[in-house]
N, C-alpha and C. Protein backbone atom coordinates (compact mmCIF):
# COMPACT_ATOMS: atom_id res chain seq x y z
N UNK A 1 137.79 212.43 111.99
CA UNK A 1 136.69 211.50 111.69
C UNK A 1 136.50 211.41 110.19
N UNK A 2 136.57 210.64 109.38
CA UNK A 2 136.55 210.01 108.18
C UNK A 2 134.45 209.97 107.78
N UNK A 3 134.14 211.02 107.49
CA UNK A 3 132.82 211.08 107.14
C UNK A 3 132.41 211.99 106.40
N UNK A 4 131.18 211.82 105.86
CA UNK A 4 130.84 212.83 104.82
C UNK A 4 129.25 213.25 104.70
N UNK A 5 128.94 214.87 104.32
CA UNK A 5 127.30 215.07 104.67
C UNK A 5 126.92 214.76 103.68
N UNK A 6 125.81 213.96 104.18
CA UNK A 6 124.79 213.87 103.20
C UNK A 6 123.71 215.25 103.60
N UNK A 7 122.44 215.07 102.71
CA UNK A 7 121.51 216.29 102.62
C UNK A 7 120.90 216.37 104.39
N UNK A 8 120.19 215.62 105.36
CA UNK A 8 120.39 215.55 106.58
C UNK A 8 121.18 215.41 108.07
N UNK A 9 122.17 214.28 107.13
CA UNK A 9 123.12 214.42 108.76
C UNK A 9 124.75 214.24 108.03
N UNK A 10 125.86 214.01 108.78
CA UNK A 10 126.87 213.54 108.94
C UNK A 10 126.91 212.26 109.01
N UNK A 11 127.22 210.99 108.44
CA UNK A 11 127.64 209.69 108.59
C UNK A 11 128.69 209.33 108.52
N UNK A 12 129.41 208.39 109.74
CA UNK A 12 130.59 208.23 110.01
C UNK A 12 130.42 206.72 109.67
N UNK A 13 131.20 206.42 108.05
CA UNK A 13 131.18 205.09 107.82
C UNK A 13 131.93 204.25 108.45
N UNK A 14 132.69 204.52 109.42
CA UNK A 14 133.14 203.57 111.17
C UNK A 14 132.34 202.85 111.61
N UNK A 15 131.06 203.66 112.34
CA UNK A 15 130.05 203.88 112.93
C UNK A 15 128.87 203.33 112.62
N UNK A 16 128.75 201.74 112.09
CA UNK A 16 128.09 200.96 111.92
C UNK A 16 127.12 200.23 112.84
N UNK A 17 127.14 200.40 114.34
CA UNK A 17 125.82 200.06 115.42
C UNK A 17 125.01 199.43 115.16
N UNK A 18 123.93 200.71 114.63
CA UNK A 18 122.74 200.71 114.40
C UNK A 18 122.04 199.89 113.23
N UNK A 19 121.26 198.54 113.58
CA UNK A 19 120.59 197.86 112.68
C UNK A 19 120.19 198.57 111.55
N UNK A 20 119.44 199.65 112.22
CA UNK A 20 118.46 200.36 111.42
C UNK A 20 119.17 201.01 110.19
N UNK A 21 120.44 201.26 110.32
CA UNK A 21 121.24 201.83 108.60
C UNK A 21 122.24 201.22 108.44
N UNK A 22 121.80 201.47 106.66
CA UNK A 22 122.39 200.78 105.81
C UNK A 22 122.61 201.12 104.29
N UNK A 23 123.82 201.46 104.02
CA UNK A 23 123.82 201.72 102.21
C UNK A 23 123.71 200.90 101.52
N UNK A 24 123.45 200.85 100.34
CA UNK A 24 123.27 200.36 99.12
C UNK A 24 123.92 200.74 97.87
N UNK A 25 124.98 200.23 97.06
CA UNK A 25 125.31 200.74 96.11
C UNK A 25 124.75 200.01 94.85
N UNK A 26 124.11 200.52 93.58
CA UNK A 26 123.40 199.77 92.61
C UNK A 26 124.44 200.43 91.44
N UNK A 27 124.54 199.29 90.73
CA UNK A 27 124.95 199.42 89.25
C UNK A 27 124.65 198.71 88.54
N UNK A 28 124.23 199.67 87.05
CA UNK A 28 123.99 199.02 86.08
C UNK A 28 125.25 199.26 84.93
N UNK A 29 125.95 197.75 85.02
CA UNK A 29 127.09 197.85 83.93
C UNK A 29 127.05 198.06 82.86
N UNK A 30 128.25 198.80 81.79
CA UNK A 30 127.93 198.85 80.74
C UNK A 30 129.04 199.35 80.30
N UNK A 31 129.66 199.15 78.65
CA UNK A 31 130.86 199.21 78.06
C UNK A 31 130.63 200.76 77.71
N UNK A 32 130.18 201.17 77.62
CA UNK A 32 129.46 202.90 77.03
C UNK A 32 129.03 203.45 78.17
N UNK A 33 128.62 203.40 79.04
CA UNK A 33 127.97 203.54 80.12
C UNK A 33 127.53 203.01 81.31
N UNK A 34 128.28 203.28 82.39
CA UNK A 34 128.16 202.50 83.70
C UNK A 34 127.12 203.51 84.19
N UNK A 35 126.33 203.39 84.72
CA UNK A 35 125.55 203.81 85.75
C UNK A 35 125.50 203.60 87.17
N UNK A 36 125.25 204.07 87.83
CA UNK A 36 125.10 203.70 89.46
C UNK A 36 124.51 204.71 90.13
N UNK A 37 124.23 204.51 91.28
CA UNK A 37 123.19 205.10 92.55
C UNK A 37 123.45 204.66 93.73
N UNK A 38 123.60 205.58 94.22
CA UNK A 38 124.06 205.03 95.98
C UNK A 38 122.57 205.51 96.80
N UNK A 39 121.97 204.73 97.84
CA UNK A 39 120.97 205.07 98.75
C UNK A 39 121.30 204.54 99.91
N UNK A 40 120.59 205.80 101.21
CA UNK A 40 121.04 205.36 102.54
C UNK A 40 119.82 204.91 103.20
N UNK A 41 119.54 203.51 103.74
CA UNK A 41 118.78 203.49 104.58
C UNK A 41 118.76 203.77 105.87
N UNK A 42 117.30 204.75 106.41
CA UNK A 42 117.26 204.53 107.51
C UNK A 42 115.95 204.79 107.94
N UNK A 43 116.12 203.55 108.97
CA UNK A 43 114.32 203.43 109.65
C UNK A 43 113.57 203.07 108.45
N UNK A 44 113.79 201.90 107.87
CA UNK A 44 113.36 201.92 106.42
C UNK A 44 112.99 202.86 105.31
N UNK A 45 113.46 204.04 105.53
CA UNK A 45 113.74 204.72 104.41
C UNK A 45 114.57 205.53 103.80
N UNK A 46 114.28 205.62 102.50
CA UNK A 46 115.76 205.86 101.25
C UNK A 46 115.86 207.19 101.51
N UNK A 47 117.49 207.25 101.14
CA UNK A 47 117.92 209.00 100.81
C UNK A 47 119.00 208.42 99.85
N UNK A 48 118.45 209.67 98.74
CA UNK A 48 119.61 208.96 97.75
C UNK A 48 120.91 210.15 98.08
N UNK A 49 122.44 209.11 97.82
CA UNK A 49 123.32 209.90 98.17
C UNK A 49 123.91 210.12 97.13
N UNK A 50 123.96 209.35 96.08
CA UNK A 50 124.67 210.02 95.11
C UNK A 50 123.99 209.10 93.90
N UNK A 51 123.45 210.37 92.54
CA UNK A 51 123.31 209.61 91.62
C UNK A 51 123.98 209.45 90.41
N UNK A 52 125.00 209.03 89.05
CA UNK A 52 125.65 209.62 88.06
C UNK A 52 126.06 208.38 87.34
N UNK A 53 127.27 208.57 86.72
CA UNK A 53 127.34 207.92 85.32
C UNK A 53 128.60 207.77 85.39
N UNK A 54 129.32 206.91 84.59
CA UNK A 54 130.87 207.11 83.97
C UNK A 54 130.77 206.60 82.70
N UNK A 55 130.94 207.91 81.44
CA UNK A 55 130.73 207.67 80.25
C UNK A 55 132.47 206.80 80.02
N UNK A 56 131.89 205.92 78.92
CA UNK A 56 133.26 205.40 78.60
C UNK A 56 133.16 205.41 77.50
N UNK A 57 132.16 205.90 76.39
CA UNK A 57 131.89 205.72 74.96
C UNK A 57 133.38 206.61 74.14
N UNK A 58 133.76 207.49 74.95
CA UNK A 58 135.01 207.91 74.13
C UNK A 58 136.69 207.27 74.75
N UNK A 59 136.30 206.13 74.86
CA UNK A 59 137.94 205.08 74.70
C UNK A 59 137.07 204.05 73.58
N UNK A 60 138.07 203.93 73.03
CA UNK A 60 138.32 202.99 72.45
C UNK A 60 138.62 201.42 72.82
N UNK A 61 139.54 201.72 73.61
CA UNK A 61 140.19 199.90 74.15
C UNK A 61 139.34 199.70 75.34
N UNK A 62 138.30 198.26 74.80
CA UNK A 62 137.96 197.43 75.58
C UNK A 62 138.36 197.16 77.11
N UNK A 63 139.51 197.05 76.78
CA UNK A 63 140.57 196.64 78.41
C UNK A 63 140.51 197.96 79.34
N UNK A 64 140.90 199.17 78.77
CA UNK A 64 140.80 200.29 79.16
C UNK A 64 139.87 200.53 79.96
N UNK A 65 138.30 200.34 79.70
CA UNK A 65 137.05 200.30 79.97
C UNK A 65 136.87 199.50 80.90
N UNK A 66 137.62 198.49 80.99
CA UNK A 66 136.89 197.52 82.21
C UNK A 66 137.73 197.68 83.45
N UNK A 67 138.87 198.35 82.44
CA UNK A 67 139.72 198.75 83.82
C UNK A 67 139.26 200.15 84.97
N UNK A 68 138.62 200.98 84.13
CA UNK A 68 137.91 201.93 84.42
C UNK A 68 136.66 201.57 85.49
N UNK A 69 136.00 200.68 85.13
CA UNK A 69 134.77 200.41 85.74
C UNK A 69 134.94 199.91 87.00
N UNK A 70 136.62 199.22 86.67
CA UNK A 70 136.56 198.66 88.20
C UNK A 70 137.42 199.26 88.93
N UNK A 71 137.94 200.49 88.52
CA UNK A 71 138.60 201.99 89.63
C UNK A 71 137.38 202.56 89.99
N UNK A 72 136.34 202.62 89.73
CA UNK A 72 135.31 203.77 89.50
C UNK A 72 134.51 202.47 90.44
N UNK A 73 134.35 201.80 90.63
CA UNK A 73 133.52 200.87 91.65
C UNK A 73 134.57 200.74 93.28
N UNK A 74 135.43 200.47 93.07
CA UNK A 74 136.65 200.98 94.00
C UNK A 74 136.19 201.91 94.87
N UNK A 75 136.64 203.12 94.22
CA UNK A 75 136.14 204.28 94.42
C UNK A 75 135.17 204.96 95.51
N UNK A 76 134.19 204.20 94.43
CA UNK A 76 132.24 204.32 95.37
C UNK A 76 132.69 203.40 96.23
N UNK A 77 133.36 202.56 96.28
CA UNK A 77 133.05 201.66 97.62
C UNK A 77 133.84 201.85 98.83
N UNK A 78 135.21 202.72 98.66
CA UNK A 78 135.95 203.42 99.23
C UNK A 78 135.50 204.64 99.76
N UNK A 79 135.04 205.47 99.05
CA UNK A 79 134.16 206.59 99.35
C UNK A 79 132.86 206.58 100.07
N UNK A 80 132.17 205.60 99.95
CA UNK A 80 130.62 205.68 100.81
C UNK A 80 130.65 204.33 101.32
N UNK A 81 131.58 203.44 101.56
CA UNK A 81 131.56 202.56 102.22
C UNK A 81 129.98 201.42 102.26
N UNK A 82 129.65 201.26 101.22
CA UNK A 82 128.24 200.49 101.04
C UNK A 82 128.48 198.95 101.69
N UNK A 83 127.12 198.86 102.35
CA UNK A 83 127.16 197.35 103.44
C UNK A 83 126.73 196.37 102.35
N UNK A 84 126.01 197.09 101.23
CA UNK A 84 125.57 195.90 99.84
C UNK A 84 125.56 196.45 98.24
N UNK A 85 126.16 195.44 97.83
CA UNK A 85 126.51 195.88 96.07
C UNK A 85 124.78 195.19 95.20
N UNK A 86 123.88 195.78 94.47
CA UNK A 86 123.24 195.41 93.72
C UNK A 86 123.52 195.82 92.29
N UNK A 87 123.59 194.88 91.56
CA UNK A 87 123.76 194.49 89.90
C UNK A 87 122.99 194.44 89.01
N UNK A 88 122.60 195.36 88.26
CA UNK A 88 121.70 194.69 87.04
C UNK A 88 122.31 193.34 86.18
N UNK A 89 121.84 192.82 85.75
CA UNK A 89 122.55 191.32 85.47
C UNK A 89 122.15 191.75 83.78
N UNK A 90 123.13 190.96 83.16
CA UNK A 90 123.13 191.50 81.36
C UNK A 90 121.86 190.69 81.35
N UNK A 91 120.84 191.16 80.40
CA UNK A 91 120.00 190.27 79.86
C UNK A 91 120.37 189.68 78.69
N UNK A 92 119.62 187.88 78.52
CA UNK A 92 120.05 187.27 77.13
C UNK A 92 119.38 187.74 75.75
N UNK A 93 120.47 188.35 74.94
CA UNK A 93 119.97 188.60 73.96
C UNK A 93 120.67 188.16 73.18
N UNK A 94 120.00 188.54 71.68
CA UNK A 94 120.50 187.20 70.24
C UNK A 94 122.24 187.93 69.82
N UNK A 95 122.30 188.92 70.41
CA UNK A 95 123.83 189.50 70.22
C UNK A 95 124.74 189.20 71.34
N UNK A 96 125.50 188.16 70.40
CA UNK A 96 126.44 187.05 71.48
C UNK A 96 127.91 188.51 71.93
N UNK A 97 128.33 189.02 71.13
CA UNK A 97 129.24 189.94 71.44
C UNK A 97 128.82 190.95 72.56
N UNK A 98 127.32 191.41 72.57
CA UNK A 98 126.84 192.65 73.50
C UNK A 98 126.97 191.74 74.88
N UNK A 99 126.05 190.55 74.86
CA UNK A 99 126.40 189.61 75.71
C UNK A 99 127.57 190.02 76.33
N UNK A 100 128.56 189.19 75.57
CA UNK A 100 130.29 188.80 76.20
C UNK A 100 130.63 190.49 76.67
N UNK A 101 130.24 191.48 76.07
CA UNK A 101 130.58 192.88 76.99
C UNK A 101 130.34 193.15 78.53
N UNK A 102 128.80 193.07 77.72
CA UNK A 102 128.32 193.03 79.25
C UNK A 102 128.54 192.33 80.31
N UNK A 103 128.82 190.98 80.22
CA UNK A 103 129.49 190.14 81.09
C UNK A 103 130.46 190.87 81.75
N UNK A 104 131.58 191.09 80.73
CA UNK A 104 132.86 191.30 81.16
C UNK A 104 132.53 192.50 82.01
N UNK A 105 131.59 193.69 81.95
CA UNK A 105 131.42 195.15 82.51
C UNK A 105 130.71 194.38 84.00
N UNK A 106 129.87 193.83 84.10
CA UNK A 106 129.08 193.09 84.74
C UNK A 106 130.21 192.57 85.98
N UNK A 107 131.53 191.49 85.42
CA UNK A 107 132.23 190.61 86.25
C UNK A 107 133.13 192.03 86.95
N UNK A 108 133.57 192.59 86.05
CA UNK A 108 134.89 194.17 86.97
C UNK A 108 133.93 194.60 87.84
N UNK A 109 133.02 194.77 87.93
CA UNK A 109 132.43 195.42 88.77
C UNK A 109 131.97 194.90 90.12
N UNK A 110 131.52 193.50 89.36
CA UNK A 110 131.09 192.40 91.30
C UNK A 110 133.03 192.30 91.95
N UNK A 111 134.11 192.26 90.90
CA UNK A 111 134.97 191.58 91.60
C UNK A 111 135.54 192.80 92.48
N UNK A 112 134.71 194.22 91.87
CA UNK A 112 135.50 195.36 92.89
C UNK A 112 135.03 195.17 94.09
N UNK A 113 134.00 194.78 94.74
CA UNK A 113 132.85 194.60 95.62
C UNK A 113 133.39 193.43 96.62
N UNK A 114 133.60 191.79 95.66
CA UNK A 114 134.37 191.00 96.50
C UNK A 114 135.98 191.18 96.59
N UNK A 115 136.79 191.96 95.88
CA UNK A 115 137.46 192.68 96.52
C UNK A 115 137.74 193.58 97.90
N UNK A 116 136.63 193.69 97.62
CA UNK A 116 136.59 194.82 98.99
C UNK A 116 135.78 194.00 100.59
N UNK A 117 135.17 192.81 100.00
CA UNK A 117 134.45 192.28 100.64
C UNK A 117 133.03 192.44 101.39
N UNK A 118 132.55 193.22 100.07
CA UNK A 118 131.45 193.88 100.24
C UNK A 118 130.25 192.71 99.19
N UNK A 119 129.38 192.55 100.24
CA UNK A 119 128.25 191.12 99.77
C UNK A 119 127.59 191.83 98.41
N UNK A 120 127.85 191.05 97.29
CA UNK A 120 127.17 191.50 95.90
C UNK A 120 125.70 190.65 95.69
N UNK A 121 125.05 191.11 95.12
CA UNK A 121 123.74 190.62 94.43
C UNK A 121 123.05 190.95 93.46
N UNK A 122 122.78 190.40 92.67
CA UNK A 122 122.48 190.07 90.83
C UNK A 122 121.13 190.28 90.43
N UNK A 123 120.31 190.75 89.96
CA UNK A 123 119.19 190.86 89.67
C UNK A 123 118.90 190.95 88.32
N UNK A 124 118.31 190.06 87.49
CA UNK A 124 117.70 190.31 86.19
C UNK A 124 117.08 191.77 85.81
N UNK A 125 116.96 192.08 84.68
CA UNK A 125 115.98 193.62 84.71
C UNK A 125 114.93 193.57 84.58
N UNK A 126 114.44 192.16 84.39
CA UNK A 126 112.50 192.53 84.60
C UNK A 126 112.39 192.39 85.97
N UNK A 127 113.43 191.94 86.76
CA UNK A 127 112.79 191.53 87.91
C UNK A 127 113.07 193.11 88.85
N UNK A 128 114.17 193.78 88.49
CA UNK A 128 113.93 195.20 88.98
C UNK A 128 112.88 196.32 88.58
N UNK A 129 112.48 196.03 86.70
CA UNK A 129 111.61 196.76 86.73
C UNK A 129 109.88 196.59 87.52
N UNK A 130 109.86 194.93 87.75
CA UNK A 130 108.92 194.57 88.39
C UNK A 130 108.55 195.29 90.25
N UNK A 131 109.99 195.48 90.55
CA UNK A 131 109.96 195.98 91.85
C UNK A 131 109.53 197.57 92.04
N UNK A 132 110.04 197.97 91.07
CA UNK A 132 110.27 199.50 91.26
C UNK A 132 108.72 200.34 90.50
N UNK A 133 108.34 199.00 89.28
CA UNK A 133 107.35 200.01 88.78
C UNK A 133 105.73 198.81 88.75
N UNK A 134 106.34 197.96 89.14
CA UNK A 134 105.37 196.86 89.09
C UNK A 134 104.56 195.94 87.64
N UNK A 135 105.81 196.65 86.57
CA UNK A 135 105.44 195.71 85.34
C UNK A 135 106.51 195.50 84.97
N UNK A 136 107.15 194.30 84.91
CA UNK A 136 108.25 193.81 84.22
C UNK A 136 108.85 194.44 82.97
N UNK A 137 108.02 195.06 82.15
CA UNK A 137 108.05 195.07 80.41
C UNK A 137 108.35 196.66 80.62
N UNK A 138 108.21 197.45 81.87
CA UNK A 138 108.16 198.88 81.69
C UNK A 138 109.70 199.58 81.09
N UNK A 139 109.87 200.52 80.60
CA UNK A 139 110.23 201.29 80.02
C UNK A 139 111.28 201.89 81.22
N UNK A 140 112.52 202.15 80.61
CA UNK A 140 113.22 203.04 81.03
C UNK A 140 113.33 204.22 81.47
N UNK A 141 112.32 204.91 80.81
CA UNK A 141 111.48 206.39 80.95
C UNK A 141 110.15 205.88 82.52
N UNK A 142 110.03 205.07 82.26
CA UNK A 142 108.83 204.92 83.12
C UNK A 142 109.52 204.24 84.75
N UNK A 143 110.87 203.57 84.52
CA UNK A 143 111.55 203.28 85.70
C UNK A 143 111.91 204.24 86.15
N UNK A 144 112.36 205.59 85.44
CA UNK A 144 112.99 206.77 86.19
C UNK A 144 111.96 207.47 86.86
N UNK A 145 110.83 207.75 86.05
CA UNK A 145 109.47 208.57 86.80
C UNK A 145 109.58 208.01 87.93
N UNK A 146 109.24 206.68 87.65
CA UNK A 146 108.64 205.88 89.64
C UNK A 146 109.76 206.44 90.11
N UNK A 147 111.25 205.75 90.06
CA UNK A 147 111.90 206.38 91.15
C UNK A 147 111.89 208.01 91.22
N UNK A 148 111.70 208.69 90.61
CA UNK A 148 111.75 210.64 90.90
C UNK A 148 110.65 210.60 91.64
N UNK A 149 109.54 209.63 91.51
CA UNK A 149 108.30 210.22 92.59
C UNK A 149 108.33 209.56 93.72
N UNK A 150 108.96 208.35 93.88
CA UNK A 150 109.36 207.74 95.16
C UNK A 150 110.63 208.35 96.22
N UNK A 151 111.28 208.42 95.52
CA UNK A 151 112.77 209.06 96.08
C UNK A 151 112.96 210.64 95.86
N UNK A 152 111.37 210.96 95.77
CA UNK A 152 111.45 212.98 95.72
C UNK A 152 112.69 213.58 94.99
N UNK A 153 112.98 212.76 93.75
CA UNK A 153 114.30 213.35 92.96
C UNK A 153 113.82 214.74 92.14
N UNK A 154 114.62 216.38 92.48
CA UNK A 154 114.36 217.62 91.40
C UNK A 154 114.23 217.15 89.99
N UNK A 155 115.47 216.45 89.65
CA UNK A 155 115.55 216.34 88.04
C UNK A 155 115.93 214.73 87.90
N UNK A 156 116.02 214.24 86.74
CA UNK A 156 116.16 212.95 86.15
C UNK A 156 117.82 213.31 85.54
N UNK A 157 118.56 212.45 85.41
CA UNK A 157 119.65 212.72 84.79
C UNK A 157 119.79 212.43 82.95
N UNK A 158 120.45 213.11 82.04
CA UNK A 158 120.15 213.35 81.05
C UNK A 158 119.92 211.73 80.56
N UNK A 159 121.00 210.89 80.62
CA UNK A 159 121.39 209.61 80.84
C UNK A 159 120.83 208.66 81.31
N UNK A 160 119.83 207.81 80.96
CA UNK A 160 119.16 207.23 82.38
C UNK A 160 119.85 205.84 82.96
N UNK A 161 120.74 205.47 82.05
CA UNK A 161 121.69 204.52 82.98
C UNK A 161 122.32 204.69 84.71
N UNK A 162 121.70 205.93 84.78
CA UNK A 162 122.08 206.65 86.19
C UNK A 162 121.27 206.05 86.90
N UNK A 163 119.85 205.95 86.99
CA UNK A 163 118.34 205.90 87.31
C UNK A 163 118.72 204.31 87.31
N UNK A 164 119.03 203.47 86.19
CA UNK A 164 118.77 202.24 86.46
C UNK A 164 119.67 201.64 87.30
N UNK A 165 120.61 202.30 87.55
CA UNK A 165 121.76 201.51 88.68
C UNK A 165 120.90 201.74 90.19
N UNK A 166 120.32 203.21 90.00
CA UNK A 166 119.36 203.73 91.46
C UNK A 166 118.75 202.29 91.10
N UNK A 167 118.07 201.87 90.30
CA UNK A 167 116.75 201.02 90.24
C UNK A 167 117.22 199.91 90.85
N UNK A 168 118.35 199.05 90.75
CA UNK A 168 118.81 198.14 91.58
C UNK A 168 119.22 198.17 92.97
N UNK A 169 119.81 199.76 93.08
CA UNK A 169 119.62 199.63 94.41
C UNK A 169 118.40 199.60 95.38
N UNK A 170 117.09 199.70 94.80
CA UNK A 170 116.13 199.91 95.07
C UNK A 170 115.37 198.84 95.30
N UNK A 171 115.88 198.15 94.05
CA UNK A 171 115.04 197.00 93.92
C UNK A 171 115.74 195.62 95.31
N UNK A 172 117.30 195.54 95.28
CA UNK A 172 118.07 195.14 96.64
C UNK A 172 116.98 195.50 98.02
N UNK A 173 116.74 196.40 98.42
CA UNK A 173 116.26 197.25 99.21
C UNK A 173 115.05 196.64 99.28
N UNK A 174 114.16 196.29 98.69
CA UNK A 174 112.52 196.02 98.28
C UNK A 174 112.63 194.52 98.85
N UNK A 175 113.72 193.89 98.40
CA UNK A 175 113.21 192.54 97.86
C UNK A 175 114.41 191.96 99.54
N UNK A 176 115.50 192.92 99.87
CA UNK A 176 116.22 192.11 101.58
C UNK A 176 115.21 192.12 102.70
N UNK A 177 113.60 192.74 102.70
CA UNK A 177 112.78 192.84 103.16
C UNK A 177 111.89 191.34 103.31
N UNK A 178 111.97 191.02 102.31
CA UNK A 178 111.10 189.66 101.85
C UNK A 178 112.32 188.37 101.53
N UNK A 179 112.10 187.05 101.23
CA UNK A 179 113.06 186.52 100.77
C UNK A 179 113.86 186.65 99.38
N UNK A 180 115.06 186.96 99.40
CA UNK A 180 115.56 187.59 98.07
C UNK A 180 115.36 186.54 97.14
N UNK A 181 115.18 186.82 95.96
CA UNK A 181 115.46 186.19 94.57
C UNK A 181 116.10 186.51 93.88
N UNK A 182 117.26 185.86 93.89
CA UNK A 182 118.68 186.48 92.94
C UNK A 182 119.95 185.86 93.46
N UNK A 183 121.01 185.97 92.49
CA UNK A 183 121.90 185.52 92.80
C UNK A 183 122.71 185.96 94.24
N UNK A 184 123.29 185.43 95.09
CA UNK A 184 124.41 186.66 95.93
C UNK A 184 125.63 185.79 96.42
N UNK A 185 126.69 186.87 96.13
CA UNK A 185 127.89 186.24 96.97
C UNK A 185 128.49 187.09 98.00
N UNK A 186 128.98 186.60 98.83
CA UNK A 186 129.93 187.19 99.61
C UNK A 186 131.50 187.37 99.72
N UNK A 187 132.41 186.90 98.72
CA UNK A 187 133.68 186.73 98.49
C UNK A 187 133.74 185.67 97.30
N UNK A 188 135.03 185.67 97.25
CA UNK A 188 135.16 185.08 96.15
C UNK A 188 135.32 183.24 95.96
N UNK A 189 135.12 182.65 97.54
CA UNK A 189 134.62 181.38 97.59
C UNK A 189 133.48 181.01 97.35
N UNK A 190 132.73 182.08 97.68
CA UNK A 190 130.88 182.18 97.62
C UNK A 190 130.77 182.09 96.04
N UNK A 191 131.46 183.31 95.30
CA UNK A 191 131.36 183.14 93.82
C UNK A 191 131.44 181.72 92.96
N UNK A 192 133.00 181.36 93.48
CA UNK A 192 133.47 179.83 92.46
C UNK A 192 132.26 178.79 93.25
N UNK A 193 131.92 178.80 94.50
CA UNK A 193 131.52 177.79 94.82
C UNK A 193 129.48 177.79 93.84
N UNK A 194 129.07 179.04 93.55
CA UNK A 194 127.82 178.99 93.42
C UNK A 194 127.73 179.07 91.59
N UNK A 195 129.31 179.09 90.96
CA UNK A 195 129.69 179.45 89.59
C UNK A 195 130.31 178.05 89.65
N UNK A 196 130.82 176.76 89.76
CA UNK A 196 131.82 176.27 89.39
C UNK A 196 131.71 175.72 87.77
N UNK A 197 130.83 175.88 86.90
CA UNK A 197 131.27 175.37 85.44
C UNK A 197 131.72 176.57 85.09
N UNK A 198 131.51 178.15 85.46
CA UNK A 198 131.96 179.14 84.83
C UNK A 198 133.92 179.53 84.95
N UNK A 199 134.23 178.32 86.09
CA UNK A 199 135.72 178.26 86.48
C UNK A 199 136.05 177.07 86.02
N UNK A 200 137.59 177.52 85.37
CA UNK A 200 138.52 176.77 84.67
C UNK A 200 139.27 176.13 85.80
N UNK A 201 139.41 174.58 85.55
CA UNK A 201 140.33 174.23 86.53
C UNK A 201 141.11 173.49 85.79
């Protein structure tokens, strides 16, 4: 049997049935730092299964890095078999290059997902910090508290790019309850068809 313990039971990612569960994988992309958080629902509530990081600040090559991000999303999605990918989405800022990074960290990562054919979804970061802490403008420090006191986490990770990938998966989770607001695709027809000026023809 192809499964693995979490802190309560055994889950056999085969063994999909039951309405009631469902993973979540959240990442927040990044050329220095990918973050992510995996959570399991069940009976509407979270258990986080895995929280951490993949530092990339010591490569150098660009390409290297994105190639990384999207073995390392692979990976998690191979390994815990998640029914939904949530994204922090780059925010616009006046640095057109941080931009074009983030994009690029941003795109390896949804295409590991519709690769795999696992349904992705995009979320701005005020609109996760709005979910998770209930003020758009909050603080990074203050997104990790809420989730450690919501999700009964011992420690915070040194890193909090860890915490904010949790935060999307969280915020996914909050908001498939209600009608979502955010981008989502399901493969890569869903993508070009809901992107077509961002495709070259």
């Amino acid at each position: 049997m192809n499964a693995f313990l979490t802190k309560n039971s055994i889950f056999d990612p085969n063994n999909k049935n039951l309405n009631t569960e469902k993973i979540i994988l959240g990442i927040d992309p990044g050329t220095t730092i990918m973050g992510f958080g995996l959570i399991k629902i069940v009976n509407n509530k979270m258990e986080v299964l895995q929280l951490d990081e993949l530092i990339l600040k010591k490569y150098s090559d660009p390409y290297i890095k994105l190639k990384l991000i999207f073995e390392r999303t692979l990976h998690l999605i191979d390994t815990y078999h998640p029914d939904e990918i949530a994204l922090e989405a780059p925010f616009f800022g006046k640095n057109v290059q941080s931009m074009l990074k983030l994009g690029r960290a941003q795109g390896v990562a949804m295409a590991a997902g519709l690769y795999r054919n696992v349904p992705v979804m995009e979320y701005a970061p005020r609109k996760i910090k709005q979910s998770i802490t209930g003020n758009g403008n909050a603080s990074k420090e203050q997104v990790a508290k809420m989730l450690q006191s919501i999700l009964k986490l011992k420690t915070l990770p040194k890193n909090l790019d860890a915490t904010d990938g949790l935060a999307a998966a969280v915020c996914h989770f909050y908001n498939s309850k209600n009608v979502v607001q955010g981008k989502s695709y399901t493969g890569w027809e869903s993508f070009v068809k809901q992107n077509s000026k961002r495709v070259k023809k």
